[in-house]
C-alpha atoms as a PDB file:
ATOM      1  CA  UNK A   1     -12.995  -3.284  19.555  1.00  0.00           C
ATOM      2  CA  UNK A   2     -10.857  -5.307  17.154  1.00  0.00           C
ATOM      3  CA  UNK A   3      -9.640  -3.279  14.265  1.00  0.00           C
ATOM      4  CA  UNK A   4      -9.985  -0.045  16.252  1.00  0.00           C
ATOM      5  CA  UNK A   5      -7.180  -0.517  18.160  1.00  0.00           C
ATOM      6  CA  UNK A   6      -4.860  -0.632  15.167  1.00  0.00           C
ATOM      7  CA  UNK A   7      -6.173   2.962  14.210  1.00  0.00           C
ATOM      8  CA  UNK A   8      -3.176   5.429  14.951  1.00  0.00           C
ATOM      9  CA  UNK A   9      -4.434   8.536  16.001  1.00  0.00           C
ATOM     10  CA  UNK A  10      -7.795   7.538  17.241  1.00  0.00           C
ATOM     11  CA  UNK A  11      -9.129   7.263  20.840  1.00  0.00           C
ATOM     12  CA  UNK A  12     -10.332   3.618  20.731  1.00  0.00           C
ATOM     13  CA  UNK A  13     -13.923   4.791  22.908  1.00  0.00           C
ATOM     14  CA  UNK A  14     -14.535   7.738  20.434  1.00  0.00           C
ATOM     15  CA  UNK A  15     -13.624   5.462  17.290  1.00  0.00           C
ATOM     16  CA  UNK A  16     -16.147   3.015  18.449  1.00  0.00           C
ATOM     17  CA  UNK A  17     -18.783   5.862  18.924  1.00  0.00           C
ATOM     18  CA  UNK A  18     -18.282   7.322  15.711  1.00  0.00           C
ATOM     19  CA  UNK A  19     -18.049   3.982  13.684  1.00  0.00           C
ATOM     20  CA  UNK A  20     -21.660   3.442  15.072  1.00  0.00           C
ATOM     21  CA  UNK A  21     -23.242   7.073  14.020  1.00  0.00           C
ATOM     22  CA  UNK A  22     -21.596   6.253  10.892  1.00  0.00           C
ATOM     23  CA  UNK A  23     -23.260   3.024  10.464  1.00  0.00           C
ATOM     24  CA  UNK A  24     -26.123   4.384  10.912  1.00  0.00           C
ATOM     25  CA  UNK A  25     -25.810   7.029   8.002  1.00  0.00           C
ATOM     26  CA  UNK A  26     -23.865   4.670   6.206  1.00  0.00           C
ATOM     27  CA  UNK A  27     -24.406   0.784   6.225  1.00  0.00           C
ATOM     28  CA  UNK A  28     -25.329   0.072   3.058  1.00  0.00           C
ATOM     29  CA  UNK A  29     -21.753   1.773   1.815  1.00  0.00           C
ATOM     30  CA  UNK A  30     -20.361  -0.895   4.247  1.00  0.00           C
ATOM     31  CA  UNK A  31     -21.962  -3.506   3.424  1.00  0.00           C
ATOM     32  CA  UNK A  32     -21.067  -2.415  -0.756  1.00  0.00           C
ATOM     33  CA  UNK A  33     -18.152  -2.403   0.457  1.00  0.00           C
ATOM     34  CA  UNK A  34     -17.676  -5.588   2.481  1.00  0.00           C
ATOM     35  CA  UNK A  35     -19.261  -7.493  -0.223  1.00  0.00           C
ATOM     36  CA  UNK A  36     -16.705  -6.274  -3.104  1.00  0.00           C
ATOM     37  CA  UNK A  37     -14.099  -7.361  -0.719  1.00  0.00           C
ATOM     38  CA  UNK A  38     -15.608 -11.275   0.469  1.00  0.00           C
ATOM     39  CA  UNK A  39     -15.621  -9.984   3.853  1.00  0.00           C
ATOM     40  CA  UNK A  40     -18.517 -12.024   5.075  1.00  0.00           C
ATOM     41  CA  UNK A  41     -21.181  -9.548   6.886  1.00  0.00           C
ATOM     42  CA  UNK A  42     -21.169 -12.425   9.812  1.00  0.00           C
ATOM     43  CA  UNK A  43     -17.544 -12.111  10.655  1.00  0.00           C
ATOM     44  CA  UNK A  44     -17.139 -10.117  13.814  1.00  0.00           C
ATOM     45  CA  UNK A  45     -15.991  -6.587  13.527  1.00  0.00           C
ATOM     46  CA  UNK A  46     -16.438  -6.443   9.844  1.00  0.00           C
ATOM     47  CA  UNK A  47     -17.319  -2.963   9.792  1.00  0.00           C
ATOM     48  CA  UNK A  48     -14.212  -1.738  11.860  1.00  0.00           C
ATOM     49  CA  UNK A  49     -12.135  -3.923   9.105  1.00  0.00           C
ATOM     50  CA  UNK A  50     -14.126  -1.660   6.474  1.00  0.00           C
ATOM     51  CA  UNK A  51     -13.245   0.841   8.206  1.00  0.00           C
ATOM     52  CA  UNK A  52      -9.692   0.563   8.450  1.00  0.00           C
ATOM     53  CA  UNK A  53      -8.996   0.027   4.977  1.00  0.00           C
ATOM     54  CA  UNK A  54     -11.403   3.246   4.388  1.00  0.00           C
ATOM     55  CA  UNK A  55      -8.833   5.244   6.339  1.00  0.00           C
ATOM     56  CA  UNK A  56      -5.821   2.942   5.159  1.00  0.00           C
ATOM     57  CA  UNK A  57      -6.791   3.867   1.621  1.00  0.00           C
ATOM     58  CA  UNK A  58      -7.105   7.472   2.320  1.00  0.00           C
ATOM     59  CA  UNK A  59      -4.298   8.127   3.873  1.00  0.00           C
ATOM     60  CA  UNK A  60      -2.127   6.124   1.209  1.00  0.00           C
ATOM     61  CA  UNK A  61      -3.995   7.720  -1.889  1.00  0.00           C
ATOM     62  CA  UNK A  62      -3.098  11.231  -0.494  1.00  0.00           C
ATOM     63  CA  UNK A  63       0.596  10.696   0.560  1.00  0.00           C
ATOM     64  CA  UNK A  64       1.073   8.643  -3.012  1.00  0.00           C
ATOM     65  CA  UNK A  65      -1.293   9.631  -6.017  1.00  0.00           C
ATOM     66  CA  UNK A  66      -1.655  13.123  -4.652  1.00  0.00           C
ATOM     67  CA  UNK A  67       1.715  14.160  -3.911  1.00  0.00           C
ATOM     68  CA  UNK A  68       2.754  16.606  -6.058  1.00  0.00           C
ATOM     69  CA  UNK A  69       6.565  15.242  -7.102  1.00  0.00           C
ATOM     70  CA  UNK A  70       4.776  12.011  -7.703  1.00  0.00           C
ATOM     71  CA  UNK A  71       5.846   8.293  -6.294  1.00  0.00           C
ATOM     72  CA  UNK A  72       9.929   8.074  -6.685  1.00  0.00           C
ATOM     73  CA  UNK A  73      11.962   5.672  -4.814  1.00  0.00           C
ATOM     74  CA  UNK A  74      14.127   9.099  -3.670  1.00  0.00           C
ATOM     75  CA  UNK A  75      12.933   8.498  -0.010  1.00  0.00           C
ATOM     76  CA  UNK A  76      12.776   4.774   1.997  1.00  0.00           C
ATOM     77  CA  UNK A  77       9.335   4.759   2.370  1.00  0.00           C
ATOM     78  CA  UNK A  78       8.174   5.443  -1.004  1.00  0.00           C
ATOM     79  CA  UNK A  79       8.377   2.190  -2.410  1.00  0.00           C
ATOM     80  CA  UNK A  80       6.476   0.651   0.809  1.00  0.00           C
ATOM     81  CA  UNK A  81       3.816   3.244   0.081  1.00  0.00           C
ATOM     82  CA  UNK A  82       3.608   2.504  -3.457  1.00  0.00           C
ATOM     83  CA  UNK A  83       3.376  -1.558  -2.622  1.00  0.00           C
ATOM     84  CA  UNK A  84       0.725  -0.886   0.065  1.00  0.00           C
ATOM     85  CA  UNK A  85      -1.225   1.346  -2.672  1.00  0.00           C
ATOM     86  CA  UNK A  86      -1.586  -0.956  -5.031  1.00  0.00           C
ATOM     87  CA  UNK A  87      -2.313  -4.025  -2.784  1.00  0.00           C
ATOM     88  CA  UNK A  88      -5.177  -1.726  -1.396  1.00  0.00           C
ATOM     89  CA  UNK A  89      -6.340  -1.142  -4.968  1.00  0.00           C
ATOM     90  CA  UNK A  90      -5.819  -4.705  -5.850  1.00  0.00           C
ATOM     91  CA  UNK A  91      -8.187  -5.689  -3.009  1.00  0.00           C
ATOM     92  CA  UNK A  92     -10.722  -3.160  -4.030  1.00  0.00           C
ATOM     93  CA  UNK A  93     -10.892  -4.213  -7.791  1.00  0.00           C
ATOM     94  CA  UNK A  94     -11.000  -8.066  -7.533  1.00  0.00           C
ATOM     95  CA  UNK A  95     -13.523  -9.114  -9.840  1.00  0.00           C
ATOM     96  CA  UNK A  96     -14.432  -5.846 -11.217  1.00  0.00           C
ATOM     97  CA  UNK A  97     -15.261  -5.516 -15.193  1.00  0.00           C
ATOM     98  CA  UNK A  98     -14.590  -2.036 -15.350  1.00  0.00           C
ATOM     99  CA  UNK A  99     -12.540   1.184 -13.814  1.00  0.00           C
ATOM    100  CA  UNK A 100     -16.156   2.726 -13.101  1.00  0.00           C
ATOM    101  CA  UNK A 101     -16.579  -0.282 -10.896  1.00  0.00           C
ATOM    102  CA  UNK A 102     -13.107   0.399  -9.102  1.00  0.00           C
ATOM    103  CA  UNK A 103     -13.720   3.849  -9.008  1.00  0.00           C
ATOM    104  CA  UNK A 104     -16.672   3.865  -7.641  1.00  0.00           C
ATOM    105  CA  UNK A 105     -16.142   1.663  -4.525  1.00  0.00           C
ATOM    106  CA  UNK A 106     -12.736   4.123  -4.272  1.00  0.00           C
ATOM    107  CA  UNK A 107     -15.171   7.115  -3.832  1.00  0.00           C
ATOM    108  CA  UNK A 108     -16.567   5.244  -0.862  1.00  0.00           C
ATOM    109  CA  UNK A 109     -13.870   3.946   0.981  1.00  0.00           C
ATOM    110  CA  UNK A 110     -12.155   7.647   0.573  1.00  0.00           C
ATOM    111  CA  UNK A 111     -16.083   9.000   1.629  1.00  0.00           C
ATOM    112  CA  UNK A 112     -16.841   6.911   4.664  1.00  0.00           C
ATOM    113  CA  UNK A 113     -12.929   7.777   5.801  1.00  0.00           C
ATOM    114  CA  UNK A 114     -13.763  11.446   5.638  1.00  0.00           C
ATOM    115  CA  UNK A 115     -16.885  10.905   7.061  1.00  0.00           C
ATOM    116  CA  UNK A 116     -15.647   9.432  10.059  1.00  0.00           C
ATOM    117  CA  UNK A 117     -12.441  11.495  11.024  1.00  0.00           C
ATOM    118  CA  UNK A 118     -15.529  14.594  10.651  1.00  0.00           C
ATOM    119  CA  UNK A 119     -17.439  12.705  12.872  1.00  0.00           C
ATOM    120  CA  UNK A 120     -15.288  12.079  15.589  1.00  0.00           C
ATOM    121  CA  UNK A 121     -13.561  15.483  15.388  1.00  0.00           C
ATOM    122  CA  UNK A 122     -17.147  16.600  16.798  1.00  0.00           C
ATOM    123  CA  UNK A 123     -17.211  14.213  19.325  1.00  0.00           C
ATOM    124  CA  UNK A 124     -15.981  15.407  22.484  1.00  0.00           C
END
């Protein structure tokens, strides 16, 4: 349990349990994933790493691109936010030739993150 532990707001057992149902449904998004990244599939843990930067991309995509004032240094955090956006995107779109390249792998990551927190909502 690697990565898992560094998941705030997740029960480190359930995490684990739901990671695996989602594999199941899910590992060739991982592996899309992993390999757009250079995460080597024979690293250990490398789908709780995917994982974390699925929910480490959600979360930062809502509280930045979706906020309705917008990103604005008014607040302390909002320039950390913005930084740790774009290095997320940045990791995401290495390589890419197009924004329907970036895009798509985006739709994952955000996907498998909603996935999961639905997953281990029902797990009790």
């Amino acid at each position: 349990m690697g990565m898992l532990k560094y998941l705030k707001d997740f029960e480190q057992k359930r995490a684990k349990t739901s990671l695996n149902m989602l594999i199941l449904d899910r590992g060739n998004e991982f592996r899309e994933l992993a390999n757009a990244m250079d995460i080597p599939l024979t690293s250990p843990d490398w789908q709780e790493t995917i994982l974390k930067y699925c929910i480490d991309f959600s979360e930062i995509f809502k509280d930045v691109l979706m906020d309705k004032k917008g990103p604005n240094d008014q607040h302390p955090d909002d320039h950390n936010k913005m930084h740790q956006c774009l290095t997320l995107m940045r990791q995401i779109a290495k390589d890419k030739q197009s924004m329907i390249q970036i895009t798509h792998l985006q739709n994952i990551a955000y996907t498998l993150s909603q996935e999961f927190k639905t997953i281990y909502q029902r797990i009790e």
